[in-house]
Each structure stands twice: as structure tokens, then as C-alpha cells.
Protein backbone atom coordinates (compact mmCIF):
# COMPACT_ATOMS: atom_id res chain seq x y z
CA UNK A 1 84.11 89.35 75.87
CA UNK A 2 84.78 93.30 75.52
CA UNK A 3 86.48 95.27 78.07
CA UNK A 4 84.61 98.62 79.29
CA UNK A 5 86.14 101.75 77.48
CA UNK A 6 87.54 104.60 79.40
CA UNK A 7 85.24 107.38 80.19
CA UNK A 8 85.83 110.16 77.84
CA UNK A 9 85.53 113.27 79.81
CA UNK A 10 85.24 116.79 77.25
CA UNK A 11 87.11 120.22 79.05
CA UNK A 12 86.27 122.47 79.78
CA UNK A 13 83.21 121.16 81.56
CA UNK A 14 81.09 121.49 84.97
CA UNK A 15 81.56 118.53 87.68
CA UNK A 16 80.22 117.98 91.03
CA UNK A 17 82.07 116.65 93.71
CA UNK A 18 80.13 115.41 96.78
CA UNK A 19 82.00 115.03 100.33
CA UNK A 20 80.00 113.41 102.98
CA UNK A 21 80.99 114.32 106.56
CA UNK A 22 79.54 115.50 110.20
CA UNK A 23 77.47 117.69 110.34
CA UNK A 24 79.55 121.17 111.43
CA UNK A 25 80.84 124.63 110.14
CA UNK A 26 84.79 123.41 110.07
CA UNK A 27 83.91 120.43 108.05
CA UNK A 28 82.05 122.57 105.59
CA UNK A 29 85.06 124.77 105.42
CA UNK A 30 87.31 122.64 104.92
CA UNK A 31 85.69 121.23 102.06
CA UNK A 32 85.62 124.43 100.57
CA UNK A 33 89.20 124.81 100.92
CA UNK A 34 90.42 121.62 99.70
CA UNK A 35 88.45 122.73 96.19
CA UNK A 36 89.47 126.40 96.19
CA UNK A 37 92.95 124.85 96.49
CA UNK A 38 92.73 123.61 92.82
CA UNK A 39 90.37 126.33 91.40
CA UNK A 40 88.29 129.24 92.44
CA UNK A 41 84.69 128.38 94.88
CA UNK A 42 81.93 130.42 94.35
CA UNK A 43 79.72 130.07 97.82
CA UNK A 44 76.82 130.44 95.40
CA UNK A 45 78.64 126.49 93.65
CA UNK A 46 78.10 124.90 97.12
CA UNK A 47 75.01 122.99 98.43
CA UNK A 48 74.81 121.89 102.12
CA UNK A 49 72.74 119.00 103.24
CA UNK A 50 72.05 117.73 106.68
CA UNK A 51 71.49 113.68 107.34
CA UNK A 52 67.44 112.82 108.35
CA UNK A 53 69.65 112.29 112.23
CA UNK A 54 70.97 115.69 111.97
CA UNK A 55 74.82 113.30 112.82
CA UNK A 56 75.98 114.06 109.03
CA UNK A 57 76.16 116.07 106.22
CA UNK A 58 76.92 116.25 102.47
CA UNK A 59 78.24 118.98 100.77
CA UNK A 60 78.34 119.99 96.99
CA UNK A 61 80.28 121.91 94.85
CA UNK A 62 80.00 122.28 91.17
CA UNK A 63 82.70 123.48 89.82
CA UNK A 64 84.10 124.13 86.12
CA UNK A 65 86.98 122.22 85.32
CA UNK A 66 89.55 123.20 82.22
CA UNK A 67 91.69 119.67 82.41
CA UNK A 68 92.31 115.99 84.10
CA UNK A 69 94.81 117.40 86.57
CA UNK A 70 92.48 119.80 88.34
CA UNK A 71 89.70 116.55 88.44
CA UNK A 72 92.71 114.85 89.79
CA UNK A 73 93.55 117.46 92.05
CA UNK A 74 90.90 117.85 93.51
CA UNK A 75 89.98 114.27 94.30
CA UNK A 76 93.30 114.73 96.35
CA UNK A 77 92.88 117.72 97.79
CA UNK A 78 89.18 116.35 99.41
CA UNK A 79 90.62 112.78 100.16
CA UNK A 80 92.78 114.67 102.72
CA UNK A 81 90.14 116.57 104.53
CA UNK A 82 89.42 115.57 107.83
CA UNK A 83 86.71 113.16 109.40
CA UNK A 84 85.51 112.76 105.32
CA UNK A 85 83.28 109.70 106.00
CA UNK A 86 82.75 109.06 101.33
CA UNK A 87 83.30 111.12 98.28
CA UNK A 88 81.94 111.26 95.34
């Protein structure tokens, strides 16, 4: 039996982060934050979706990463933003 390799990932390249949440201004904001703590947000990176019930919301940022530790630090940045409900 083989064991699954380790994604490769090549930098500098684009990745989108998803953060699923309810559906209000301050959760969109602090989203953006918790990216633009790691590197820089353009609004015009971010995509805002509202839930079929209107309750939640996903939000998207693509964003062009140079290295692991800004993946990494971002992960950690959105992991700490309140009432996240899932991230991708």
C-alpha cells in the first residue's frame, strides 16, 4: 500500500480562502482583517455571499501568497475570528 504524497504547493501563487459566518458587516470585516494581517486585501479580492435563509454568509478572498508561512498565517489569523462557523 502507498502513502498519499504531500501536496506540493509552487510560490508565489494565488489562493482562496473561504470563511463561512453570519450574515453581518462586522463579520465581513473581520475577515478582512484577519487576512490583511498577513498580507495586503484588495476589496476588489473579496466575494460576499449570503445563505438561501439570509442566517449566513461566506466570504472570499483570493489572495497572492509568496511562501508557507503567510498560508500558515493566515489559516491562523481566520481560525481566530469570531462566530467563524467553517473555513476553507
Amino acid at each position: 500500500m502507498t502513502t498519499p504524497s504531500a501536496v506540493e504547493i509552487q510560490f508565489p501563487c494565488d489562493h482562496m480562502f473561504k470563511a463561512f459566518g453570519p450574515n453581518d458587516g462586522e463579520f465581513v470585516a473581520a475577515v478582512r482583517l484577519a487576512v490583511a494581517s498577513v498580507t495586503p486585501v484588495s476589496s476588489d479580492a473579496m466575494k460576499v455571499r449570503s445563505s438561501s435563509g439570509g442566517r449566513h454568509q461566506s466570504v472570499s478572498v483570493l489572495v497572492r501568497l509568496h511562501n508557507l508561512q503567510q498560508l500558515h498565517g493566515i489559516y491562523a489569523a481566520l481560525k481566530d475570528v469570531p462566530r467563524l462557523s467553517y473555513l476553507l
